[in-house]
Protein backbone atom coordinates (compact mmCIF):
# COMPACT_ATOMS: atom_id res chain seq x y z
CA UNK A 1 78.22 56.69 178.64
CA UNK A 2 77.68 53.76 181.13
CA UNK A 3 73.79 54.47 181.38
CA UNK A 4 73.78 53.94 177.57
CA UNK A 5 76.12 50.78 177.58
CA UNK A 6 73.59 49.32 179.80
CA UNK A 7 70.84 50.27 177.89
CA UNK A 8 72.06 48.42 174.72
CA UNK A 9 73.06 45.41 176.94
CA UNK A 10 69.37 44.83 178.30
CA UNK A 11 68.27 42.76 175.68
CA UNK A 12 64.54 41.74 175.98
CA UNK A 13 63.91 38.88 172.68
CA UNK A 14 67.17 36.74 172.91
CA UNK A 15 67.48 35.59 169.34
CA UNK A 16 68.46 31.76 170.33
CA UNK A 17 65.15 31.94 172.10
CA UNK A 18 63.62 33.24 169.30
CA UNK A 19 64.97 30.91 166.95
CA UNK A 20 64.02 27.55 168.96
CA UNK A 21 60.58 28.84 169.38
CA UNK A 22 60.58 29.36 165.49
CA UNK A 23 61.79 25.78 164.99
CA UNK A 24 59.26 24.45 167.22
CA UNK A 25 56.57 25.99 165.72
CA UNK A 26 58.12 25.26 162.06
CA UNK A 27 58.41 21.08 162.78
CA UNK A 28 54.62 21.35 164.45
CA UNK A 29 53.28 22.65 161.11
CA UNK A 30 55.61 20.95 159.40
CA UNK A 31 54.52 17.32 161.08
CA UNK A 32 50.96 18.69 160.40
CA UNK A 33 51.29 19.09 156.74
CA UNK A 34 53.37 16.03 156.28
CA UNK A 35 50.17 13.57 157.91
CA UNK A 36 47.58 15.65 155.86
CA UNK A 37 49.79 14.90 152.49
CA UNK A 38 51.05 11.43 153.30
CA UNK A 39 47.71 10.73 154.18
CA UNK A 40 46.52 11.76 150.89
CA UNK A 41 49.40 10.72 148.81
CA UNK A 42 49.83 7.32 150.16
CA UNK A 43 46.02 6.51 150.42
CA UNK A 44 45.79 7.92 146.35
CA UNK A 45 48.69 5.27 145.39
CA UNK A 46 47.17 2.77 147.35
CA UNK A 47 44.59 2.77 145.78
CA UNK A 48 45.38 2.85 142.54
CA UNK A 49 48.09 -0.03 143.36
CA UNK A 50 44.59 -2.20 144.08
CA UNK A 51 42.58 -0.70 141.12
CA UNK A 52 45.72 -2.61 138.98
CA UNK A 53 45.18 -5.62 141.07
CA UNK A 54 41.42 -6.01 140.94
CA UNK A 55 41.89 -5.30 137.76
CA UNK A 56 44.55 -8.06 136.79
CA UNK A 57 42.32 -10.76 138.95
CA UNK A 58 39.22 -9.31 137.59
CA UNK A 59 40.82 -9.86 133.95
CA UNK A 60 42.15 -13.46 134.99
CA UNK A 61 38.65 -14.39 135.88
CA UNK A 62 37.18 -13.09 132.73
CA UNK A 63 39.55 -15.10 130.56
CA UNK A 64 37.67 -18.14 132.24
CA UNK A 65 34.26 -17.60 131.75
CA UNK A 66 32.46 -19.07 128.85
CA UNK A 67 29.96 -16.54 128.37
CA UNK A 68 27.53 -18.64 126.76
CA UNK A 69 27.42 -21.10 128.75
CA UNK A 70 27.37 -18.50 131.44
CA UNK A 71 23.89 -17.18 130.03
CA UNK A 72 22.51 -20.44 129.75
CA UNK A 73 22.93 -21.27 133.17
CA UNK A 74 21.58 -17.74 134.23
CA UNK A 75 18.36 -18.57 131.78
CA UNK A 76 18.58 -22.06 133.07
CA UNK A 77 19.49 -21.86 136.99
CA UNK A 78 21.43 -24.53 136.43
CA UNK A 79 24.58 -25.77 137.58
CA UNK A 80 26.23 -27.84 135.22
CA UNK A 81 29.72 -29.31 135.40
CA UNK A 82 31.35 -26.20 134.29
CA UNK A 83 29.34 -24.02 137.20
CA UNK A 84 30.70 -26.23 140.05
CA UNK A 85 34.18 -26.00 138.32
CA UNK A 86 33.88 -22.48 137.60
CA UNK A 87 33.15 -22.21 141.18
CA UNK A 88 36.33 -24.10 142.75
CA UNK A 89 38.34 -21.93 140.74
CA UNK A 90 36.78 -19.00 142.04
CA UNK A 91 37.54 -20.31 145.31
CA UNK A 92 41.13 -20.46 144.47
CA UNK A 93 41.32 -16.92 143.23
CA UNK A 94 39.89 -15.81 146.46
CA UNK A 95 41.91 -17.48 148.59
CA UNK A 96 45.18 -17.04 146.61
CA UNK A 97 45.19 -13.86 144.80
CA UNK A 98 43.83 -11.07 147.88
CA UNK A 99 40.52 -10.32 147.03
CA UNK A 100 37.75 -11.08 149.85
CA UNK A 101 34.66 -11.73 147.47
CA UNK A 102 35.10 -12.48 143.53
CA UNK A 103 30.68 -13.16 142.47
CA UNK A 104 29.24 -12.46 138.95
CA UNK A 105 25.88 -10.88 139.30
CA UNK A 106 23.05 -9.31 136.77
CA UNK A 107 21.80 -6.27 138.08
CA UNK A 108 18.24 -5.66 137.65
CA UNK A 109 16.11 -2.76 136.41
CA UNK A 110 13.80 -2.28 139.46
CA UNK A 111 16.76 -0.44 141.11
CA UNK A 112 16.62 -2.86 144.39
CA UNK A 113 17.63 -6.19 143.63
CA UNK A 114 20.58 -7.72 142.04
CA UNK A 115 20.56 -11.54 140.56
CA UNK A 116 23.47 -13.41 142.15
CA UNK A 117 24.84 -16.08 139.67
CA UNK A 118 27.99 -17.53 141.31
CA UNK A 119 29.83 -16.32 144.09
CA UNK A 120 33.29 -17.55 146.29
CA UNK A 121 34.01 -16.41 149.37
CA UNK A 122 37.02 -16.36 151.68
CA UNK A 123 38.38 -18.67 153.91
CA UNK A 124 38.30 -15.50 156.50
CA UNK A 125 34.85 -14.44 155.61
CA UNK A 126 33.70 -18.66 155.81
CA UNK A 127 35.36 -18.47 159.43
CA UNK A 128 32.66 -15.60 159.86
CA UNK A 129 29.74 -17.25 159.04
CA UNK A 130 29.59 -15.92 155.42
CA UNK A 131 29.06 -18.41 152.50
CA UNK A 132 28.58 -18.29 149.34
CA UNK A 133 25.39 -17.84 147.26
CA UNK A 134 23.25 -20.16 145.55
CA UNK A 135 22.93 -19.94 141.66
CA UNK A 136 19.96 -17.42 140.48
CA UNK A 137 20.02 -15.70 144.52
CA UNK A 138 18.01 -12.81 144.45
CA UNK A 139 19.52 -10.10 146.89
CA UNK A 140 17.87 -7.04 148.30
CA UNK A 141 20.56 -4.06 148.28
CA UNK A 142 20.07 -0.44 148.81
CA UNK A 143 19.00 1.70 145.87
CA UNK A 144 22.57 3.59 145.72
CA UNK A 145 24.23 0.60 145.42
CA UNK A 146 21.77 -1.35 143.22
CA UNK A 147 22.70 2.27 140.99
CA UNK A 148 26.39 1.64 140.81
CA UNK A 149 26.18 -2.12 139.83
CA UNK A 150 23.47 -0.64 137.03
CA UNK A 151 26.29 1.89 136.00
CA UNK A 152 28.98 -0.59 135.83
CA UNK A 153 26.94 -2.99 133.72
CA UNK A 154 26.72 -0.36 131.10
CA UNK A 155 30.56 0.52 131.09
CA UNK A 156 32.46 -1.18 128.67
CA UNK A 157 35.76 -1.29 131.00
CA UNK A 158 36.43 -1.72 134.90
CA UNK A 159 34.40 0.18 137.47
CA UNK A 160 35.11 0.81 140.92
CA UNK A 161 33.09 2.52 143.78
CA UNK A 162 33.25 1.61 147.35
CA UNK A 163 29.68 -0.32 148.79
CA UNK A 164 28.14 -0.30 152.48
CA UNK A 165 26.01 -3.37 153.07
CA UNK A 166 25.38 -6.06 155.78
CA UNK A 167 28.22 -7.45 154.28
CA UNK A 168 30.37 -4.69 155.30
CA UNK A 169 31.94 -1.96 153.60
CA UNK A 170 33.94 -3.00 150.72
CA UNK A 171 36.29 -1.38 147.80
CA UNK A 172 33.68 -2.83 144.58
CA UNK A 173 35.68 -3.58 140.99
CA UNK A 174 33.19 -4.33 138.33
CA UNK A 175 33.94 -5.78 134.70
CA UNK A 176 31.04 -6.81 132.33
CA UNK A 177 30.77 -9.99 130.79
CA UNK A 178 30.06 -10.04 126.68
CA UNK A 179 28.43 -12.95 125.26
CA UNK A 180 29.18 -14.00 122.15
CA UNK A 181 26.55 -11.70 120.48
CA UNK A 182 28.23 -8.57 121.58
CA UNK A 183 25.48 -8.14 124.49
CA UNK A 184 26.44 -7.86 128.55
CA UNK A 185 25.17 -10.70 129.99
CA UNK A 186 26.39 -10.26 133.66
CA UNK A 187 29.04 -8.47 135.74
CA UNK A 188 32.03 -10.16 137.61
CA UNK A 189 33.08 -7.96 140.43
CA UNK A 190 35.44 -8.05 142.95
CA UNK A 191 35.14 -6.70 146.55
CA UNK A 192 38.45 -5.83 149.31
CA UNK A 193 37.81 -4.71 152.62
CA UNK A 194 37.78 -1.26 153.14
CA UNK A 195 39.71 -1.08 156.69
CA UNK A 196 42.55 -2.86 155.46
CA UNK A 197 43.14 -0.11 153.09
CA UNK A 198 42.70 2.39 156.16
CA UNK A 199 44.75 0.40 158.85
CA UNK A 200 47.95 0.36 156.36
CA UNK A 201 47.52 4.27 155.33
CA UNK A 202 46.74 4.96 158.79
CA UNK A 203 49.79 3.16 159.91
CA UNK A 204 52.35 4.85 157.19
CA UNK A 205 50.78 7.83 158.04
CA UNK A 206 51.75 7.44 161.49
CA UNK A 207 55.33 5.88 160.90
CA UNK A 208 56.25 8.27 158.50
CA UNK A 209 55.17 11.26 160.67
CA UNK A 210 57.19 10.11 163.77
CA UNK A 211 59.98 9.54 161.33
CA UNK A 212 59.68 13.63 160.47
CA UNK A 213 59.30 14.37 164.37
CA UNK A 214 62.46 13.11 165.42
CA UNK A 215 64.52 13.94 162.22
CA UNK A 216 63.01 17.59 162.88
CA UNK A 217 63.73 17.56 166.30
CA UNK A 218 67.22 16.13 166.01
CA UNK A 219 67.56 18.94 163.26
CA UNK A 220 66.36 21.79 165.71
CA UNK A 221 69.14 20.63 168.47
CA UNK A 222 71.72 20.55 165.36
CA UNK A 223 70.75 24.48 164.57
CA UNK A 224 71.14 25.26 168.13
CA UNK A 225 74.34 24.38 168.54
CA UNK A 226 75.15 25.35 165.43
CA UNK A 227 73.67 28.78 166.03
CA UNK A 228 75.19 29.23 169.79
CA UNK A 229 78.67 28.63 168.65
CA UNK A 230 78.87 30.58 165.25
CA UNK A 231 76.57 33.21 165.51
CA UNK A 232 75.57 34.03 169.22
CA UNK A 233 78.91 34.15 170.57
CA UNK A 234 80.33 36.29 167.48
CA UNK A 235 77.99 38.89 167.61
CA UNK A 236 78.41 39.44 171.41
CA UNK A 237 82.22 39.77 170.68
CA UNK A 238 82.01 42.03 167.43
CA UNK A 239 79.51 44.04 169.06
CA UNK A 240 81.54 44.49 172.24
CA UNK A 241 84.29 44.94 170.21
CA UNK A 242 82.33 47.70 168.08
CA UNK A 243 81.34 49.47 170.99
CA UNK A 244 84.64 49.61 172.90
CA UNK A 245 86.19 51.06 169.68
CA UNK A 246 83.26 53.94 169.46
CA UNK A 247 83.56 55.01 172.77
CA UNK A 248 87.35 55.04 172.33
CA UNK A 249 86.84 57.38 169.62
CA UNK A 250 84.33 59.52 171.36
CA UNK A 251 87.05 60.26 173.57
CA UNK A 252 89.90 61.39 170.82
CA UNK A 253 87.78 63.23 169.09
CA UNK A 254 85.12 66.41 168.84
CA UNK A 255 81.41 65.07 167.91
CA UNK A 256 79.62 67.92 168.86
CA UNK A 257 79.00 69.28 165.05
CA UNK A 258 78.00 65.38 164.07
CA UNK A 259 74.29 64.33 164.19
CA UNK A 260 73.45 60.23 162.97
CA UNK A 261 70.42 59.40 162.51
CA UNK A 262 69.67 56.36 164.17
CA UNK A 263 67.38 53.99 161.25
CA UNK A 264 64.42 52.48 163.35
CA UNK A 265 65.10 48.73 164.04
CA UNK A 266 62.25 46.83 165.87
CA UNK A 267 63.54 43.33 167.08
CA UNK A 268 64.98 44.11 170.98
CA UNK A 269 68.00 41.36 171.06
CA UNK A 270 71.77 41.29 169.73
CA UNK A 271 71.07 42.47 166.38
CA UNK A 272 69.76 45.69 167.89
CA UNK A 273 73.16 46.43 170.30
CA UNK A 274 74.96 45.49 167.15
CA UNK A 275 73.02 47.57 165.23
CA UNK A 276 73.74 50.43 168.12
CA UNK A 277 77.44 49.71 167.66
CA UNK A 278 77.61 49.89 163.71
CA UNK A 279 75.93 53.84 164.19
CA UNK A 280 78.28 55.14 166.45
CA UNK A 281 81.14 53.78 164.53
CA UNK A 282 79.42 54.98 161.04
CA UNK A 283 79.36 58.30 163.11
CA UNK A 284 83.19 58.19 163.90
CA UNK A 285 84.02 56.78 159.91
CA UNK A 286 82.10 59.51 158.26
CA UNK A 287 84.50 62.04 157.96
CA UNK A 288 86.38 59.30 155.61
CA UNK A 289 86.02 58.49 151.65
CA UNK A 290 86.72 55.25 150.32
CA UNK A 291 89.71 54.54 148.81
CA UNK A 292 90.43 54.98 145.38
CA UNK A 293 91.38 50.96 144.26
CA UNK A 294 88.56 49.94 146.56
CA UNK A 295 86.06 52.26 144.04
CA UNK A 296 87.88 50.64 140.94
CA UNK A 297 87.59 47.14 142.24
CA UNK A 298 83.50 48.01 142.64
CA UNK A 299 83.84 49.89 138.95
CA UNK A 300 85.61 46.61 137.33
CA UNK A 301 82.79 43.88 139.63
CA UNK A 302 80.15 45.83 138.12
CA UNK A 303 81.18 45.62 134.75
CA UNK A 304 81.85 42.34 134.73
CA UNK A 305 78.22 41.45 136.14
CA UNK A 306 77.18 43.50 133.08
CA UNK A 307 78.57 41.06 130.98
CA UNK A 308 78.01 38.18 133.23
CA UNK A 309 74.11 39.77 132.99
CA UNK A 310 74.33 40.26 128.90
CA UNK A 311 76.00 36.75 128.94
CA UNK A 312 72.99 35.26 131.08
CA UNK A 313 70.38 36.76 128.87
CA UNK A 314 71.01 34.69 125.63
CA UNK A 315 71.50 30.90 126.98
CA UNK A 316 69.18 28.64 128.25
CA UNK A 317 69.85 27.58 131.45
CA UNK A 318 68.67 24.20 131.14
CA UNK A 319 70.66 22.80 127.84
CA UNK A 320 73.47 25.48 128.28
CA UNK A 321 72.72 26.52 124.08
CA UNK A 322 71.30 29.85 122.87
CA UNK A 323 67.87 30.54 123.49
CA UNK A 324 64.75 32.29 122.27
CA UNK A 325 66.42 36.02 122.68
CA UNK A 326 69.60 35.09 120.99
CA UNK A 327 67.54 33.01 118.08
CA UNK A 328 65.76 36.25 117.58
CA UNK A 329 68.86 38.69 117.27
CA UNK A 330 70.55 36.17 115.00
CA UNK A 331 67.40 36.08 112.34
CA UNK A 332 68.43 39.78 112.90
CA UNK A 333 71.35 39.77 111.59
CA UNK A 334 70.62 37.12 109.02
CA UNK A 335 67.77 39.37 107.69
CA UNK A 336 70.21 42.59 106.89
CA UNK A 337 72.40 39.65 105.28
CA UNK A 338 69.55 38.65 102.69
CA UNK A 339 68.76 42.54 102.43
CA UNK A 340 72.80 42.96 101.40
CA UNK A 341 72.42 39.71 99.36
CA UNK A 342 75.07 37.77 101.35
CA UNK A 343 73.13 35.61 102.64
CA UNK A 344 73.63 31.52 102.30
CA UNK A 345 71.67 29.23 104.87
CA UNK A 346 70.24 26.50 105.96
CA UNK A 347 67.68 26.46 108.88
CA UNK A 348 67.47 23.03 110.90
CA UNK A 349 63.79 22.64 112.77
CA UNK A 350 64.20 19.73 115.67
CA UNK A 351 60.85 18.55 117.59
CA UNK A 352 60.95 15.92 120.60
CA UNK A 353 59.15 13.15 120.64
CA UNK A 354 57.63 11.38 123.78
CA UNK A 355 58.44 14.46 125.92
CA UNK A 356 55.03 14.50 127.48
CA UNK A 357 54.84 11.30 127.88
CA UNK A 358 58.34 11.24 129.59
CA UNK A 359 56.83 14.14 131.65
CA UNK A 360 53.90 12.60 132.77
CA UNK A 361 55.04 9.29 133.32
CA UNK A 362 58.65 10.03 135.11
CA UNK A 363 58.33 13.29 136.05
CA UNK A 364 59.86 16.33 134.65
CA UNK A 365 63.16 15.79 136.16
CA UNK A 366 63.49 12.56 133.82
CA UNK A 367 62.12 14.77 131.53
CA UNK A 368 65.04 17.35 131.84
CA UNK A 369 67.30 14.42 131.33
CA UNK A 370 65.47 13.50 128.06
CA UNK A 371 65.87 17.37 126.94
CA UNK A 372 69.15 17.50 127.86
CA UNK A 373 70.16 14.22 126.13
CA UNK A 374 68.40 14.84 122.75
CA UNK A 375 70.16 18.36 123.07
CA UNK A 376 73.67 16.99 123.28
CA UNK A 377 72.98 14.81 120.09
CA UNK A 378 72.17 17.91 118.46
CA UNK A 379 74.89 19.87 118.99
CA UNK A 380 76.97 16.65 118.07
CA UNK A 381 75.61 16.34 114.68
CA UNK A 382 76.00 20.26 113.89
CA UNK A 383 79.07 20.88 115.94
CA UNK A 384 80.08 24.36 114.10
CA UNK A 385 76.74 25.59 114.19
CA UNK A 386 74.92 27.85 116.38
CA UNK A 387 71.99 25.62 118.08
CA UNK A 388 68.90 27.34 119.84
CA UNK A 389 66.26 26.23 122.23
CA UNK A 390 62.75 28.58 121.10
CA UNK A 391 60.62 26.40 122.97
CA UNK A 392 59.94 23.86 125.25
CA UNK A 393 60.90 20.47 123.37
CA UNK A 394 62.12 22.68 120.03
CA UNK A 395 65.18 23.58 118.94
CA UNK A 396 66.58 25.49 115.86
CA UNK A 397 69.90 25.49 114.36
CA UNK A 398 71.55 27.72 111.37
CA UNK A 399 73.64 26.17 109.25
CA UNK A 400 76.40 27.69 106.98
CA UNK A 401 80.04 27.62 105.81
CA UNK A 402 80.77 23.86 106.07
CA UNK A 403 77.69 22.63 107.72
CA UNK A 404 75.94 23.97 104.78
CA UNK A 405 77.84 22.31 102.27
CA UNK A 406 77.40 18.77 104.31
CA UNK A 407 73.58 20.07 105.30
CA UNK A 408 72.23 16.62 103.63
CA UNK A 409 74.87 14.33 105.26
CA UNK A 410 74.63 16.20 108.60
CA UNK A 411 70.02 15.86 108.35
CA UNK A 412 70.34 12.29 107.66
CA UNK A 413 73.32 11.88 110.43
CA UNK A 414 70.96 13.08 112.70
CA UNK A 415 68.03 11.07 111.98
CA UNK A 416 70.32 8.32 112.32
CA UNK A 417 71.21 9.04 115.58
CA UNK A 418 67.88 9.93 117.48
CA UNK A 419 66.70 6.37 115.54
CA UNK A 420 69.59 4.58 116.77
CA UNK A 421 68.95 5.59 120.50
CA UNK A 422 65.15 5.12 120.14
CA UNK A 423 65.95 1.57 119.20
CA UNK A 424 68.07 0.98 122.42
CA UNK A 425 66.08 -0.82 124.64
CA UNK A 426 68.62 -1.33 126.90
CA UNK A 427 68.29 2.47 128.48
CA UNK A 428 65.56 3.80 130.59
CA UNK A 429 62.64 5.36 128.72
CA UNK A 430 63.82 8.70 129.37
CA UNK A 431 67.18 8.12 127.74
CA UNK A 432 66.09 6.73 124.79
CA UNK A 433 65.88 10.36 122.59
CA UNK A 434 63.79 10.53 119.52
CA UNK A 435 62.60 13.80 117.83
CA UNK A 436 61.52 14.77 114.50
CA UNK A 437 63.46 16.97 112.00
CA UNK A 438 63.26 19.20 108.81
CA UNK A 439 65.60 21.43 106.99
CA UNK A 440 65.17 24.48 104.30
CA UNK A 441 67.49 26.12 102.60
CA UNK A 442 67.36 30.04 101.93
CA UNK A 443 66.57 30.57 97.91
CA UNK A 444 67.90 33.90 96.80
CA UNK A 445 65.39 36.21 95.06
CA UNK A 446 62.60 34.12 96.32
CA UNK A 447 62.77 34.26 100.22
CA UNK A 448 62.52 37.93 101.55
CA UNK A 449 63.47 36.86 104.85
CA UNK A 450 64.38 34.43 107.45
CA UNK A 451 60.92 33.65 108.01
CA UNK A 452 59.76 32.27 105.21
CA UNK A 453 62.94 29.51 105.42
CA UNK A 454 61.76 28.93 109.13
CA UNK A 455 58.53 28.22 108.17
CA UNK A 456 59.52 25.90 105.16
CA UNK A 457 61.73 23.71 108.09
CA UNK A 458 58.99 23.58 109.96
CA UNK A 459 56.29 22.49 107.65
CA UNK A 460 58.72 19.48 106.57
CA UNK A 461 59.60 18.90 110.94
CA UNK A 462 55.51 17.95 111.19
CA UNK A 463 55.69 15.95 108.22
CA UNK A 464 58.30 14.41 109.72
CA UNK A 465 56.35 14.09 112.36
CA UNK A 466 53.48 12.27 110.92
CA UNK A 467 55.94 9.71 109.06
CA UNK A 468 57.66 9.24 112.61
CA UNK A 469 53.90 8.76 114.04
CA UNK A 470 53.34 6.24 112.04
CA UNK A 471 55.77 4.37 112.37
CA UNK A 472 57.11 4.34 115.77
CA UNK A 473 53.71 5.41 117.27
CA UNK A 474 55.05 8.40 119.31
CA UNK A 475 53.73 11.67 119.86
């Protein structure tokens, strides 16, 4: 009996070991995929953030360019009084807005040289020797890049592409310049330096993935502790406890006929003595049934879950209403109503409006919200009436008894509201609920089930739709 008590003792994988060499590896991968997705993330947003400023200053330039005046200069190469001014207020926008070049150019066909019109450079890039053009400059550039300019001048909106020249390397916006005669005369582009984009992702990267190192490792020393105090120690105790209580019972009591098989657990550390423990006692309980109440307790949780289960199965678990299974029983039980000809209805069709939008814009939490919201309104309006999700942004409800009788009142109630809190500008997007509607009633002797009224609420819901479209340009 002592061999075996130091058998189980021996244990070869402590699990607080095991678990602190888990964490470690856990916050190394984790750190890992955190730089390779803030890197990403951040250097995505960034630059989109300057695609909407280049953009905005490209746009601001634009509003200031006389175009034909623009192409009789180009035709001209001359500088009149609007050039030079044109060209001081270039200046300005390069020194004031960000941007390290702002030039109009005319790309040409030859695929190696591009016609520099006007150009402003910064007060940084002056400091390096750089200066600005000379009207009508004719500039040798690589054929690649020569390409993209060509590209951009055929684009109706904003190009970007990044460009590697003596210059530098440089994040490119384009826009072309329309003359008066519809034609593009000329391109003003934009240029930012490509490092500063790469020193400020490189240095969130950085920041934010020392921030994750020492929450994770100050969340490692937390679990260790943690662990040591409410697991460690317990299981030594209840296993010790187990074992001293099997070996007691060895002693009081004949064995020999009893043979437990011992299941095959791999992992050498506490769980394994505990594990040990549990057999012998299961050995020494065997010869035991459970009592009675305890079996009735089980027989009463189960059923219970049943209906928990059965309860579960028919509401959505987002708006709390009946869903798509319980929409489908009730139509059930509506159909052997019309079959027994007791059958008086209305069917209510509800679409959202805006929910992609919502979803795309905010994110489908927000658009939960908006669900949720136009939901409530619903069940508001038809209070006594059964109300069913059947799809993502649609919802069905069946009116009868009262809510029949007031169907009219109730449809143009609830128009009223989903207008009324479309209108209020005061709430964030996603709380402002709007959705289209129709209603059918069921026409005895004509409809031969609750399909055909469905299908009549939802042919008016699209016109409804359309009219809504129109009018409050949603979607």
């Amino acid at each position: 009996m002592s061999d075996k008590r130091e058998q189980v003792n021996r244990v070869k994988n402590p699990l607080q070991r095991t678990i602190l060499l888990g964490s470690i590896v856990f916050i190394f991968l984790l750190c890992l995929a955190l730089f390779i997705l803030f890197n990403i993330v951040f250097s995505k947003a960034l630059y989109q953030r300057y695609n909407t400023q280049m953009s905005e200053v490209l746009q601001y330039v634009y509003d200031q360019i006389d175009a034909d005046d623009m192409q009789y200069c180009i035709d001209n190469t001359i500088a009149d009084a609007n050039y030079e001014e044109f060209q001081l207020f270039l200046h300005n926008v390069v020194n004031n807005l960000g941007v390290y070049y702002v030039y109009i150019v005319v790309p040409n066909d030859d695929k190696t040289k591009i016609l520099h019109v006007v150009s402003a450079t910064s007060d940084k890039a002056i400091e390096d020797a750089k200066y600005d053009m000379p009207i009508k400059a004719e500039m040798d550039y690589p054929e690649d890049i020569t390409r993209r300019y060509l590209d951009a001048f055929k684009r109706p909106d904003v190009s970007f592409f990044e460009s590697n020249s003596e210059r530098g390397v440089f994040y490119t916006a384009c826009k072309p310049i329309i003359n008066s005669d519809g034609r593009t005369i000329a391109l003003v582009c934009g240029d930012i330096d490509i490092s500063i984009i790469e020193d400020i992702t490189r240095d969130f990267t950085i920041q934010s993935v020392l921030a994750s190192v020492i929450i994770g490792f100050i969340f490692v020393g937390l679990l260790q502790i943690w662990f040591r105090s409410t697991i460690i120690k317990p299981v030594k105790a209840l296993e010790e406890s187990a074992r001293n209580f099997a070996t007691t019972s060895q002693d009081e009591m004949d064995l020999s006929e009893l043979d437990f098989a011992m299941p095959e657990i791999k992992s050498h550390n506490e769980i394994y003595s505990l594990g040990e423990s549990i057999v012998i006692m299961s050995e020494n309980m065997k010869h035991y049934v459970l009592d009675i109440n305890d079996a009735e307790a089980r027989a009463v949780g189960a059923k219970k879950q049943a209906e928990n289960m059965s309860y579960l199965a028919y509401k959505d678990s987002l708006t709390q209403v009946k869903n798509k299974t319980a929409f489908e029983n009730t139509c059930e039980e509506i159909n052997m109503e019309i079959k027994e000809g007791m059958a008086e209805f209305s069917v209510l069709m509800v679409d959202l409006n805006n929910l992609k939008k919502i979803n795309d814009t905010y994110g489908h939490q927000k658009g939960d919200i908006y669900i949720t919201g136009s939901c409530k309104i619903i069940c508001k309006v038809f209070a006594h009436c059964p109300v069913f999700r059947v799809g993502g942004d649609e919802f069905v409800a069946i009116l009868k008894n009262e809510s029949y009788d007031d169907r009219d009142a109730l449809f143009v109630k609830l128009l009223d509201e989903f207008k009324k809190s479309f209108k209020d500008e005061s709430k964030e997007p996603w709380e402002r609920f709007f959705a289209a509607a129709g209603m059918a009633d069921y026409i005895m002797g004509k409809d031969k089930s609750i399909d055909a009224v469905f299908q009549r609420a939802d042919n008016m819901m699209y016109k409804n739709k359309e009219q809504l479209k129109k009018a409050y340009n949603v979607n």
